[in-house]
PDB file of N, CA and C in Angstrom:
ATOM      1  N   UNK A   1      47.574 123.186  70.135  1.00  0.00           N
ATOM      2  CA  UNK A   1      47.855 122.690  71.471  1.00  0.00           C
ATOM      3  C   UNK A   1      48.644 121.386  71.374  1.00  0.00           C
ATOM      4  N   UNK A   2      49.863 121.212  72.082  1.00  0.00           N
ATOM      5  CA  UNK A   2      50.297 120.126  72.324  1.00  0.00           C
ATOM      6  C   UNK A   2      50.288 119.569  73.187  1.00  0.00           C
ATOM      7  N   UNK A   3      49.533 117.726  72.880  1.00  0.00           N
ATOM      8  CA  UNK A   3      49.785 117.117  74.121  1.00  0.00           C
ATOM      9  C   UNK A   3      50.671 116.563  74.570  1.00  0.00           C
ATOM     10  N   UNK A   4      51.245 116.301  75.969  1.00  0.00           N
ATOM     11  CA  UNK A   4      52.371 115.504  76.290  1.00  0.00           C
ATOM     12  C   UNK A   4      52.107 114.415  76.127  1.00  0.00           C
ATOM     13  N   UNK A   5      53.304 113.821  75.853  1.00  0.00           N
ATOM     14  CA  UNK A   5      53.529 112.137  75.644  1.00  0.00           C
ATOM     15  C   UNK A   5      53.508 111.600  77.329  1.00  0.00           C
ATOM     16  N   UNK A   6      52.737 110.382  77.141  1.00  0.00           N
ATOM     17  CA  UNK A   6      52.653 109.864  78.216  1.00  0.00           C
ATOM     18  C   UNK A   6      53.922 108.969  78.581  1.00  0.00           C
ATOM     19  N   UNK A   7      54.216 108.705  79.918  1.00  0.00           N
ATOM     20  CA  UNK A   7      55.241 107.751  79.864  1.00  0.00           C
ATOM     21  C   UNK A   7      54.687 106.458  81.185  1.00  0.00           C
ATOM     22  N   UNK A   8      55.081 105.386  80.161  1.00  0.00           N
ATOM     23  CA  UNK A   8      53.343 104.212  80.926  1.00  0.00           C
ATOM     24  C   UNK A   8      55.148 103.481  81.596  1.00  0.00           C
ATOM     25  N   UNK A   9      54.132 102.737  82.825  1.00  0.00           N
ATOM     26  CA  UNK A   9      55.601 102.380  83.731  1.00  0.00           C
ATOM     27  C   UNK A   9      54.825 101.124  84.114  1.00  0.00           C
ATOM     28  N   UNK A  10      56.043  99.716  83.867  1.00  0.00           N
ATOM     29  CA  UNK A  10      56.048  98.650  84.096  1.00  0.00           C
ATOM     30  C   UNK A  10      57.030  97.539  84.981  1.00  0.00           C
ATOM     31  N   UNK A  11      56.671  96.810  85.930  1.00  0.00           N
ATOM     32  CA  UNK A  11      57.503  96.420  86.301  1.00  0.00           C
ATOM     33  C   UNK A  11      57.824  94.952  85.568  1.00  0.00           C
ATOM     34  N   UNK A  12      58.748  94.430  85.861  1.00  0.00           N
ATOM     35  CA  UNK A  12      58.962  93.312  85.540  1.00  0.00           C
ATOM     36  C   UNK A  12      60.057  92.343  86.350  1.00  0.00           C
ATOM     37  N   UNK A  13      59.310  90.951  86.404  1.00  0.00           N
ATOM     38  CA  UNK A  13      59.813  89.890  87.087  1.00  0.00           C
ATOM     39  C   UNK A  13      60.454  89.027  86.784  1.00  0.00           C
ATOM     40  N   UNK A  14      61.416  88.996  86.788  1.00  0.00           N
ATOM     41  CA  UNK A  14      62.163  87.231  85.602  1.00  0.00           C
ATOM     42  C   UNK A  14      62.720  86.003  87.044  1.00  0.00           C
ATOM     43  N   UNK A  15      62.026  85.098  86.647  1.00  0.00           N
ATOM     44  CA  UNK A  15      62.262  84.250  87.250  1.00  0.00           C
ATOM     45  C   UNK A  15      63.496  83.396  87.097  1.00  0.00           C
ATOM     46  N   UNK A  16      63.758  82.214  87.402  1.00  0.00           N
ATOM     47  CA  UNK A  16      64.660  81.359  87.395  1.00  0.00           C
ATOM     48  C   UNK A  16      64.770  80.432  86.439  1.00  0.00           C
ATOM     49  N   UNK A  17      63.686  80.144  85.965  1.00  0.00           N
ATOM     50  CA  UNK A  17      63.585  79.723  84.425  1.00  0.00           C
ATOM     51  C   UNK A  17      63.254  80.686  83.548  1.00  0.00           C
ATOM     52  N   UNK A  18      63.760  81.695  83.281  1.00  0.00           N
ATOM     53  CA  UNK A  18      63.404  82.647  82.524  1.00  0.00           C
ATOM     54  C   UNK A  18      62.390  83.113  81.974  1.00  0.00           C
ATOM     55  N   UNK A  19      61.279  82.705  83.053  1.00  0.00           N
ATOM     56  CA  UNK A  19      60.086  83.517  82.580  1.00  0.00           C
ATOM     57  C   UNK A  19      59.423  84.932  83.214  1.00  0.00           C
ATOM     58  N   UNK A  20      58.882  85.468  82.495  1.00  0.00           N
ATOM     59  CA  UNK A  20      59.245  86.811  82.881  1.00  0.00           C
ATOM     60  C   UNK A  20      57.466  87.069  83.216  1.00  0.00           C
ATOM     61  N   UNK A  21      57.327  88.133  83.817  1.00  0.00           N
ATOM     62  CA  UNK A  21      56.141  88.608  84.563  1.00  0.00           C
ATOM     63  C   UNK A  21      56.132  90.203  84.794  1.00  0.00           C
ATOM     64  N   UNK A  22      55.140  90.650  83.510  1.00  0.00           N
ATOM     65  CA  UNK A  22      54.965  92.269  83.352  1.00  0.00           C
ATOM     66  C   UNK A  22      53.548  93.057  84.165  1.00  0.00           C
ATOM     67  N   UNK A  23      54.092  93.521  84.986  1.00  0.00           N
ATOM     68  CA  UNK A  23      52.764  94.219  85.374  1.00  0.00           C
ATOM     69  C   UNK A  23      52.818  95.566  85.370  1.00  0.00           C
ATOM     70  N   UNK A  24      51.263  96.164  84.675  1.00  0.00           N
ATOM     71  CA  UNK A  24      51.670  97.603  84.856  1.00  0.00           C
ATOM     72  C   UNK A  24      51.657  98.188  85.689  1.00  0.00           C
ATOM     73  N   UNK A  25      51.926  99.617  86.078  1.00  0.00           N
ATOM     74  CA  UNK A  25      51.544 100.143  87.364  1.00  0.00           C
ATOM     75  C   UNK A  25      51.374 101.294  87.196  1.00  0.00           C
ATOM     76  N   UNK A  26      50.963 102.345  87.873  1.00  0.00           N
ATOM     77  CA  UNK A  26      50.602 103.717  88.137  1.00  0.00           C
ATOM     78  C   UNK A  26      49.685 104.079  86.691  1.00  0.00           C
ATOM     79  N   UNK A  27      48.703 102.916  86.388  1.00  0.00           N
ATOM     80  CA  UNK A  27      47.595 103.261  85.719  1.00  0.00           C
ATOM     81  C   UNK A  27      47.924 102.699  84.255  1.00  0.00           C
ATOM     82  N   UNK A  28      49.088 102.318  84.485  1.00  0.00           N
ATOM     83  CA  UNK A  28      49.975 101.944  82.715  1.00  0.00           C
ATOM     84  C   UNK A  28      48.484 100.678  81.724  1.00  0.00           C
ATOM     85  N   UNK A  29      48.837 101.326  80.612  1.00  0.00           N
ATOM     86  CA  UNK A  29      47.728  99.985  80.350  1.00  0.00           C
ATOM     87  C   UNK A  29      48.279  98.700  79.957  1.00  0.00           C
ATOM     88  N   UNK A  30      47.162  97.658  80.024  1.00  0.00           N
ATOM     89  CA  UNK A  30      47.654  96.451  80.299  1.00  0.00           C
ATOM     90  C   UNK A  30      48.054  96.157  78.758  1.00  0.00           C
ATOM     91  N   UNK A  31      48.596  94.908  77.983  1.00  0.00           N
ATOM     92  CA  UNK A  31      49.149  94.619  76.417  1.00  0.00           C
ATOM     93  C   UNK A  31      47.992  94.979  76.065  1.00  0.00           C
ATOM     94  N   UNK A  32      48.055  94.964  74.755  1.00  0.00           N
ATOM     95  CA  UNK A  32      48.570  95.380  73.897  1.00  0.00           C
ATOM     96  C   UNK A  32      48.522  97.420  74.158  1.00  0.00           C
ATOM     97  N   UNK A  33      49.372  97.869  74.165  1.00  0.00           N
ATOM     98  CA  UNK A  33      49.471  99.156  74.624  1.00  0.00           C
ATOM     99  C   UNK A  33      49.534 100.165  73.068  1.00  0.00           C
ATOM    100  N   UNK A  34      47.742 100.814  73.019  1.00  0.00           N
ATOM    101  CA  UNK A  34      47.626 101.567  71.982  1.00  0.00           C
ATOM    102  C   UNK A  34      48.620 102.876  72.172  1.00  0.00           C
ATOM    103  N   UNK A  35      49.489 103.157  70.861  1.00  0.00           N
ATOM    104  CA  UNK A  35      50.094 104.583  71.234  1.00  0.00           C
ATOM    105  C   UNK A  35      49.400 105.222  70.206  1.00  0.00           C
ATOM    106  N   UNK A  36      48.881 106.569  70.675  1.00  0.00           N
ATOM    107  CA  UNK A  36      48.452 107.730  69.671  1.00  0.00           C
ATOM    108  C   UNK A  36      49.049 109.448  69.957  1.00  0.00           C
ATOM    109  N   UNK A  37      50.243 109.418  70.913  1.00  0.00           N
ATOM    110  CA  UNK A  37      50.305 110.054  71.028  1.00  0.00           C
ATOM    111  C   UNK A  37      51.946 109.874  70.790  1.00  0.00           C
ATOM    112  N   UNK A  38      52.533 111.078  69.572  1.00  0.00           N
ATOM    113  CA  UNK A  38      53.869 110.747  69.403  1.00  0.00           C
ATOM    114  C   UNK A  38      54.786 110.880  70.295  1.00  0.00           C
ATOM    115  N   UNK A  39      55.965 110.182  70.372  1.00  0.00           N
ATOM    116  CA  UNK A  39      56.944 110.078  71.924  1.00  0.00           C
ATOM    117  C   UNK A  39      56.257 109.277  72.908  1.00  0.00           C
ATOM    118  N   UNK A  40      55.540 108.597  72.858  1.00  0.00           N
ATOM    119  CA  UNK A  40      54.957 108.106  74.009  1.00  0.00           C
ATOM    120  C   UNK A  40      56.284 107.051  74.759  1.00  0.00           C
ATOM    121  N   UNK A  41      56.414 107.176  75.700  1.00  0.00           N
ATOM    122  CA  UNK A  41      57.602 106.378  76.782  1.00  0.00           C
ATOM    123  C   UNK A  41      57.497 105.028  77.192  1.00  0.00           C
ATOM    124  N   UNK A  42      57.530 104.085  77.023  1.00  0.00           N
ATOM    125  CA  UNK A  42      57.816 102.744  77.648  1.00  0.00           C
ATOM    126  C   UNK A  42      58.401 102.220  78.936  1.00  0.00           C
ATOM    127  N   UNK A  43      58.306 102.326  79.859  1.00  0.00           N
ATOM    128  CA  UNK A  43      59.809 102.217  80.783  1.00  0.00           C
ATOM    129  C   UNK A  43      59.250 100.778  81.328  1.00  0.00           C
ATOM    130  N   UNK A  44      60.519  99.467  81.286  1.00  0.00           N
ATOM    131  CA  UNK A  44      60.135  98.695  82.376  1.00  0.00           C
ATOM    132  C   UNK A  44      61.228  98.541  83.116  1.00  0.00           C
ATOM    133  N   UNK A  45      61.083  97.918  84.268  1.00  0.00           N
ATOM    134  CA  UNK A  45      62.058  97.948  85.482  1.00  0.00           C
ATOM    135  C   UNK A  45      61.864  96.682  86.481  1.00  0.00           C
ATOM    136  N   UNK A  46      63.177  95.958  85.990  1.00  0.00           N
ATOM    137  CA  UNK A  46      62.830  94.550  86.927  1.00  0.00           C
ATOM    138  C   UNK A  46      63.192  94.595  88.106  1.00  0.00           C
ATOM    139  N   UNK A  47      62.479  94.233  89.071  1.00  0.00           N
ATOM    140  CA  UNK A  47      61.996  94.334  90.379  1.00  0.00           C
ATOM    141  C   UNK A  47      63.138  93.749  90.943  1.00  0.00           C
ATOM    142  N   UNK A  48      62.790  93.629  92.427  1.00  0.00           N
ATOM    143  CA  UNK A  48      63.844  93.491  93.003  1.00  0.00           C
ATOM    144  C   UNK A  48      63.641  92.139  93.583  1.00  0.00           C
ATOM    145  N   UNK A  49      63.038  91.221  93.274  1.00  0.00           N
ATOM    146  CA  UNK A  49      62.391  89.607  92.997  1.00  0.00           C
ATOM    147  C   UNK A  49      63.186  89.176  92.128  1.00  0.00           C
ATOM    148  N   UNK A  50      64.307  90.068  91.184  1.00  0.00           N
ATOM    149  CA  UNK A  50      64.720  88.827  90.081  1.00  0.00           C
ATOM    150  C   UNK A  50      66.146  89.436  90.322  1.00  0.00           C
ATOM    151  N   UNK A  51      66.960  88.420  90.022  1.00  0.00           N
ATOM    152  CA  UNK A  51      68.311  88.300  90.757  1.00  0.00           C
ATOM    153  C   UNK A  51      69.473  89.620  90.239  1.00  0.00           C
ATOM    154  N   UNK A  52      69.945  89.832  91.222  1.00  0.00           N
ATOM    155  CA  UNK A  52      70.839  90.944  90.932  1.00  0.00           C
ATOM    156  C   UNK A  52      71.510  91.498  89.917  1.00  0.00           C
ATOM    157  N   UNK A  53      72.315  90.191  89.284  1.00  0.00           N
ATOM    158  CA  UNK A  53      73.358  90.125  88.303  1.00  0.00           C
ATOM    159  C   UNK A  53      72.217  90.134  86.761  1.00  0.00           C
ATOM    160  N   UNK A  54      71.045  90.439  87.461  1.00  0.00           N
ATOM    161  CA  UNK A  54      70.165  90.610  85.601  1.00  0.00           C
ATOM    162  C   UNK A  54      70.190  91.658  85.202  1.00  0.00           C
ATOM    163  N   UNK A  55      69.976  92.144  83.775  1.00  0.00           N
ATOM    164  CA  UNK A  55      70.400  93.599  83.561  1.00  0.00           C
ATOM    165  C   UNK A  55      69.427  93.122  81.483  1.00  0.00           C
ATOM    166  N   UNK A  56      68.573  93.830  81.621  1.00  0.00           N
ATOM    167  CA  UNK A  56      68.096  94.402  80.143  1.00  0.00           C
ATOM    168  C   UNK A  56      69.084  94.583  79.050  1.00  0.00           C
ATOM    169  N   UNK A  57      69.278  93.580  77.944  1.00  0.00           N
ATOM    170  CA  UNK A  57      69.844  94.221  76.599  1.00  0.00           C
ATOM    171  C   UNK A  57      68.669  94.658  75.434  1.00  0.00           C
ATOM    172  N   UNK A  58      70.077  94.399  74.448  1.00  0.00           N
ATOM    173  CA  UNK A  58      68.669  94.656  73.468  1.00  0.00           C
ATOM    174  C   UNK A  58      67.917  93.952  72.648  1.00  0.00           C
ATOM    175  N   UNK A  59      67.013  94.699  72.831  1.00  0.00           N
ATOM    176  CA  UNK A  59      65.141  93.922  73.058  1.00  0.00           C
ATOM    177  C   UNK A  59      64.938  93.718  71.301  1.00  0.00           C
ATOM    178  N   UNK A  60      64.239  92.602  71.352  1.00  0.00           N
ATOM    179  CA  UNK A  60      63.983  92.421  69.383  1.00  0.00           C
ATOM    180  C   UNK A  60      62.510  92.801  69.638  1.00  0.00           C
ATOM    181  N   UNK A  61      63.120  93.655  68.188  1.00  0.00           N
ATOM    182  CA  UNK A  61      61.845  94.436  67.579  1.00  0.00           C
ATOM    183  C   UNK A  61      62.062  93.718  66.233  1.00  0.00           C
ATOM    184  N   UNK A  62      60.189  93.532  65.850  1.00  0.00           N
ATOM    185  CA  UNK A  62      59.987  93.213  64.333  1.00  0.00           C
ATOM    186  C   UNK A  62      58.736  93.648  64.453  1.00  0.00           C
ATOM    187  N   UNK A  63      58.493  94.079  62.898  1.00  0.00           N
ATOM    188  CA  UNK A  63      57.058  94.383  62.422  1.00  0.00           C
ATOM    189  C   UNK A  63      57.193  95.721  62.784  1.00  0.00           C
ATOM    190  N   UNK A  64      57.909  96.906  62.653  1.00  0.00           N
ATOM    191  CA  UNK A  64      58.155  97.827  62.727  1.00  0.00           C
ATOM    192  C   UNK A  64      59.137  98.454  61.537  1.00  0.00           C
ATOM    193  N   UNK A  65      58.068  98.928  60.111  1.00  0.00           N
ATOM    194  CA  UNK A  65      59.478  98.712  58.967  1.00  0.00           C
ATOM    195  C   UNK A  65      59.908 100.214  58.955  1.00  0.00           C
ATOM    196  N   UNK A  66      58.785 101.186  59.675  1.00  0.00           N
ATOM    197  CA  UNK A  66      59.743 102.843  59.631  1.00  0.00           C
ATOM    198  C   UNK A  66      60.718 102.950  60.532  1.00  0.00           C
ATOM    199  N   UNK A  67      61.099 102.309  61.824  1.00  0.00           N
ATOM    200  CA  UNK A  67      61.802 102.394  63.053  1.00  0.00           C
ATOM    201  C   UNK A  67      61.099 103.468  63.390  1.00  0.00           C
ATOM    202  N   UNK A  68      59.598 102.969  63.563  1.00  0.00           N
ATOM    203  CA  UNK A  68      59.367 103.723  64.798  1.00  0.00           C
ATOM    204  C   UNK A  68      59.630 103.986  66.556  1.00  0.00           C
ATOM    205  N   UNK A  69      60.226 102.793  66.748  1.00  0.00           N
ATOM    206  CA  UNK A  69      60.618 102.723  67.917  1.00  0.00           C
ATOM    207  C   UNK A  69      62.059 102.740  68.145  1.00  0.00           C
ATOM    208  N   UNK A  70      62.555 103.345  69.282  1.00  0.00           N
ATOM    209  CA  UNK A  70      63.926 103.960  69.820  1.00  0.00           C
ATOM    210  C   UNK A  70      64.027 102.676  70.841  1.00  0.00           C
ATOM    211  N   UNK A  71      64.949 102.641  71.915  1.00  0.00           N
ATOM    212  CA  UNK A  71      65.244 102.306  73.037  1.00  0.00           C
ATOM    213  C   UNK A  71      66.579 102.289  73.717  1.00  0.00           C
ATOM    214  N   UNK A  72      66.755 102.086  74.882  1.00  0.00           N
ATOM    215  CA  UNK A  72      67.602 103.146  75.881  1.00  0.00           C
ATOM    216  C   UNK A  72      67.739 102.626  76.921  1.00  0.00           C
ATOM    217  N   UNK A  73      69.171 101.448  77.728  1.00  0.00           N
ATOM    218  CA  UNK A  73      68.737 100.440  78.495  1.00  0.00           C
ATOM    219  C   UNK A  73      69.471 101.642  79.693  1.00  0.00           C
ATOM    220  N   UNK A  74      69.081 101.766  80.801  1.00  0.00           N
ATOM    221  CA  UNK A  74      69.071 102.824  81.780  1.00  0.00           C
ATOM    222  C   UNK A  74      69.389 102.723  82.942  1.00  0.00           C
ATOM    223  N   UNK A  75      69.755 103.412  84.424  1.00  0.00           N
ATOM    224  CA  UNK A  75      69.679 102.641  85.359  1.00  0.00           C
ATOM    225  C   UNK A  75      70.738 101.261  85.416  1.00  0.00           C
ATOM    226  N   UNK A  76      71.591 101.353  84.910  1.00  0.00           N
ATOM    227  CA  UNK A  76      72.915 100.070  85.193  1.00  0.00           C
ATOM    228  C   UNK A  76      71.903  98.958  84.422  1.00  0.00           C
ATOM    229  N   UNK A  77      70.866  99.166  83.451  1.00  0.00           N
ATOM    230  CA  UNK A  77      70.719  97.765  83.009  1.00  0.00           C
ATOM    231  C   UNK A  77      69.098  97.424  83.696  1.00  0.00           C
ATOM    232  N   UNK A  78      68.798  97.888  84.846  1.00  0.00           N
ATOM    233  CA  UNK A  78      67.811  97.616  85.418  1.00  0.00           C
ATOM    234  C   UNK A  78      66.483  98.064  84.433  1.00  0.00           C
ATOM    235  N   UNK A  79      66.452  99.056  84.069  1.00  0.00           N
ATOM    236  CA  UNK A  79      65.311  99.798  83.116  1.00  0.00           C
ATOM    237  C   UNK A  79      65.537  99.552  81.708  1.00  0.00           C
ATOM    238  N   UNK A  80      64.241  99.790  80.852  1.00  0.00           N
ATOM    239  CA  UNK A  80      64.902  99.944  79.525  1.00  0.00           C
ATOM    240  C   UNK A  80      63.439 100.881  79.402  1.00  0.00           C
ATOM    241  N   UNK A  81      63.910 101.751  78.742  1.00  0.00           N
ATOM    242  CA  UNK A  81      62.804 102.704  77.876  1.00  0.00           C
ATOM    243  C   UNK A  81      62.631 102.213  76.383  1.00  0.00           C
ATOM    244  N   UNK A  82      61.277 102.600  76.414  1.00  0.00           N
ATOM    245  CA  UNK A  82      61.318 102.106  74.731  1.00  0.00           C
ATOM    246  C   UNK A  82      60.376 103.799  74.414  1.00  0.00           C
ATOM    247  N   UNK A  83      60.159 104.134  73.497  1.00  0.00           N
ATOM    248  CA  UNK A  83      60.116 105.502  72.886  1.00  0.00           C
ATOM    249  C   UNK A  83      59.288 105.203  71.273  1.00  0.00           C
ATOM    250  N   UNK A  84      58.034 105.086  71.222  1.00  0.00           N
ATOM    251  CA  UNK A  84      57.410 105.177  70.207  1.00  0.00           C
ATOM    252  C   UNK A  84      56.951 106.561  69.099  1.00  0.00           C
ATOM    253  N   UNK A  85      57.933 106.951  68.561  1.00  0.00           N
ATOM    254  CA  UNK A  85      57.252 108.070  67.928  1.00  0.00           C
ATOM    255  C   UNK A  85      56.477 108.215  67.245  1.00  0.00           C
ATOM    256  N   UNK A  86      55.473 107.311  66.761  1.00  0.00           N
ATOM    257  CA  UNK A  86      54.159 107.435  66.222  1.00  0.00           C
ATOM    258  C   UNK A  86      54.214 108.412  64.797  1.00  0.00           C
ATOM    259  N   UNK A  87      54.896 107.587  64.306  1.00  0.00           N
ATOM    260  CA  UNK A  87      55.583 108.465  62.753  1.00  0.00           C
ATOM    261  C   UNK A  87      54.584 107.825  62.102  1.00  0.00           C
ATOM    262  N   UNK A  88      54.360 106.263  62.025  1.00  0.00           N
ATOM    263  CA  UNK A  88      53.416 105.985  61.291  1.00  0.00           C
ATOM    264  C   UNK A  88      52.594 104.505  61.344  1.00  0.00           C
ATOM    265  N   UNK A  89      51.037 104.916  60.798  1.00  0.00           N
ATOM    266  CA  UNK A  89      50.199 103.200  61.140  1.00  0.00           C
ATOM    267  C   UNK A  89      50.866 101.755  61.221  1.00  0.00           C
ATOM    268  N   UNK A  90      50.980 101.313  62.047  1.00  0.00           N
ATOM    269  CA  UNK A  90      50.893  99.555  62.376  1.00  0.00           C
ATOM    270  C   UNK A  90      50.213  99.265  62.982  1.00  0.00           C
ATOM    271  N   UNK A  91      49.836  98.200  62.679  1.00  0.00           N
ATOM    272  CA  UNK A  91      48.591  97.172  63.735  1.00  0.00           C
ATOM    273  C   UNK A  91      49.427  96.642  64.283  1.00  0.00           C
ATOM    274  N   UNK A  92      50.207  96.243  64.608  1.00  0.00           N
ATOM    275  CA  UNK A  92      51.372  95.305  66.525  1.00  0.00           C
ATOM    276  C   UNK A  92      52.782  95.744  65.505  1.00  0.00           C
ATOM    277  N   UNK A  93      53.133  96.626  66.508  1.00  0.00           N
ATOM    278  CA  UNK A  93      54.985  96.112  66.425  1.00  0.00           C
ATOM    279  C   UNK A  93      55.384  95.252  67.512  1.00  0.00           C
ATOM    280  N   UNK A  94      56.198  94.160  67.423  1.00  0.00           N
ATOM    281  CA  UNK A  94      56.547  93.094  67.895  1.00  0.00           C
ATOM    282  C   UNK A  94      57.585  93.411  68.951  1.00  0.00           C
ATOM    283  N   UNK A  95      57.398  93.627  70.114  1.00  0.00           N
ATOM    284  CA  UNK A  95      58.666  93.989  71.248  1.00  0.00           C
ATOM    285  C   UNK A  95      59.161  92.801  72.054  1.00  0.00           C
ATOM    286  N   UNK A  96      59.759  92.300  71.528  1.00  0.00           N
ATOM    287  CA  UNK A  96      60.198  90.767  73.262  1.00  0.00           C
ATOM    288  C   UNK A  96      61.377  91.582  74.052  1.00  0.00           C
ATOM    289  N   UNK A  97      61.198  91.873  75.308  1.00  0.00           N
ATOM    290  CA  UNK A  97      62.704  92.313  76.287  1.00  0.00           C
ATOM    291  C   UNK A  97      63.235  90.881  76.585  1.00  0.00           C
ATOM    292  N   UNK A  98      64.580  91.195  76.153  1.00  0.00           N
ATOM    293  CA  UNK A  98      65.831  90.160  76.727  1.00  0.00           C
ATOM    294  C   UNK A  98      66.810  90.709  78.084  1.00  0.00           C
ATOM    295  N   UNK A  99      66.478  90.099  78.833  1.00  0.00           N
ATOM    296  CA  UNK A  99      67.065  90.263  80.079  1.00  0.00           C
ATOM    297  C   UNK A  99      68.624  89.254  80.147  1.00  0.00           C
ATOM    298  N   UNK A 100      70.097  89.207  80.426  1.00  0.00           N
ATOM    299  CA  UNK A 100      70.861  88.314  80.478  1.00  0.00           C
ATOM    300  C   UNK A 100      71.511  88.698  81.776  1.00  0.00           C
ATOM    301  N   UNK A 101      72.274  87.915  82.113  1.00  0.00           N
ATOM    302  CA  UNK A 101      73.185  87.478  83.463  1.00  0.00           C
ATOM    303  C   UNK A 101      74.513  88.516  83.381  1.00  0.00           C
ATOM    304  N   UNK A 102      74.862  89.325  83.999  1.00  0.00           N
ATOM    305  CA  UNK A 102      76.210  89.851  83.735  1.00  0.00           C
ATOM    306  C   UNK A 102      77.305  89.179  84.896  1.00  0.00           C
ATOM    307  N   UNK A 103      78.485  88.145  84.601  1.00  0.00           N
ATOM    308  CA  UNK A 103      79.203  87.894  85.423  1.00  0.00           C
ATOM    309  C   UNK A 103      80.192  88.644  85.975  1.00  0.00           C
ATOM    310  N   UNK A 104      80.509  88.127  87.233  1.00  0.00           N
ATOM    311  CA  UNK A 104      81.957  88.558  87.865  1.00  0.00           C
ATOM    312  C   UNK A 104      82.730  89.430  86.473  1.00  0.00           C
ATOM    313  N   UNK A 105      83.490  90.159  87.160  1.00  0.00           N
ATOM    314  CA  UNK A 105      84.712  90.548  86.295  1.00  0.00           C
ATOM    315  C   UNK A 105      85.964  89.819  86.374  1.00  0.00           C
ATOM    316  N   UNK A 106      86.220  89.113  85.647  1.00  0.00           N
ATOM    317  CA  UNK A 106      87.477  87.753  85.774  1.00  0.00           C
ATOM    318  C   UNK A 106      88.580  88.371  86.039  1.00  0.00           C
ATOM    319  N   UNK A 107      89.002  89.837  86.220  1.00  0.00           N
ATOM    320  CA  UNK A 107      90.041  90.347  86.273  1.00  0.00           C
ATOM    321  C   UNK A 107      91.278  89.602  85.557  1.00  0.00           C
ATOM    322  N   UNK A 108      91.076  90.175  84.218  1.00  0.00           N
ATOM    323  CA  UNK A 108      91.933  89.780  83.288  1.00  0.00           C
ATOM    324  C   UNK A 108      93.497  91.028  83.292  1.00  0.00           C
ATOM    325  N   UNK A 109      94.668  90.536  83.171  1.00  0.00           N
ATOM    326  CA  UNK A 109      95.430  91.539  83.455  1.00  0.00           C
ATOM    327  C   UNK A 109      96.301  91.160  82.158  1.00  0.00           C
ATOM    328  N   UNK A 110      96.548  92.364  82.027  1.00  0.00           N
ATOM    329  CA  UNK A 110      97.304  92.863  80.433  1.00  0.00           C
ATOM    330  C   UNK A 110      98.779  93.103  80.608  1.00  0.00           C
ATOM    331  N   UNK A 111      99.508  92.369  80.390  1.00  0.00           N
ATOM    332  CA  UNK A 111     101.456  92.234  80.795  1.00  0.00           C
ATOM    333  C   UNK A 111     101.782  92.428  79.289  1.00  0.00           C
ATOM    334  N   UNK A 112     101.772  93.228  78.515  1.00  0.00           N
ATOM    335  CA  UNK A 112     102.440  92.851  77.618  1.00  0.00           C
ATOM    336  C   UNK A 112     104.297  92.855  77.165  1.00  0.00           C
ATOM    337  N   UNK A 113     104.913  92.305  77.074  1.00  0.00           N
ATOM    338  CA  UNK A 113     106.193  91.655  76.711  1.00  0.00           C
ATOM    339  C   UNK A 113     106.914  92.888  76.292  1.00  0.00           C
TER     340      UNK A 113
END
């Protein structure tokens, strides 16, 4: 029998000094989040409290030496999935999400000679 991988859903808040505020929701569990089930899904999604022009890159991972973990920034930037395949034992892999500013497009124009 196979079980499905769960997929745990988080929102997240980044403030103005860049501090950020994870809450789970629809039952997600709170940190440290045991996975035992391979594929298990990550998704967080910053709310609509933190300013427009923010958008998810990529997130540092350490303490993870098989790459067990994938990730997948989604949604224009708003989401990022993270994807644990549970290949093999660690006690904490280390996840920090980096959220940055995407500016204007300077409309740079290309004349070349």
């Amino acid at each position: 029998m196979t079980t499905t991988p769960p997929n745990y859903n988080y929102d997240v808040t980044v403030d103005a000094n860049g501090a950020f505020t994870i809450t789970p929701i629809d039952g997600a569990p709170d940190s440290p989040i045991t996975v035992s089930v391979p594929n298990t899904t990550i998704t967080y999604t910053l709310t609509d409290n933190t300013a427009s022009n923010m958008v998810f890159v990529s997130p540092e991972i350490s303490d993870d030496p098989n790459g067990d973990l994938t990730w997948q920034v989604t949604n224009n930037g708003k989401s990022i999935v993270i994807t644990d395949s549970d290949a093999s034992k660690e006690d904490h892999i280390c996840v920090k999400l980096v959220a940055a500013f995407v500016s204007p497009d300077p409309q740079i124009k290309n004349d070349p000679l």
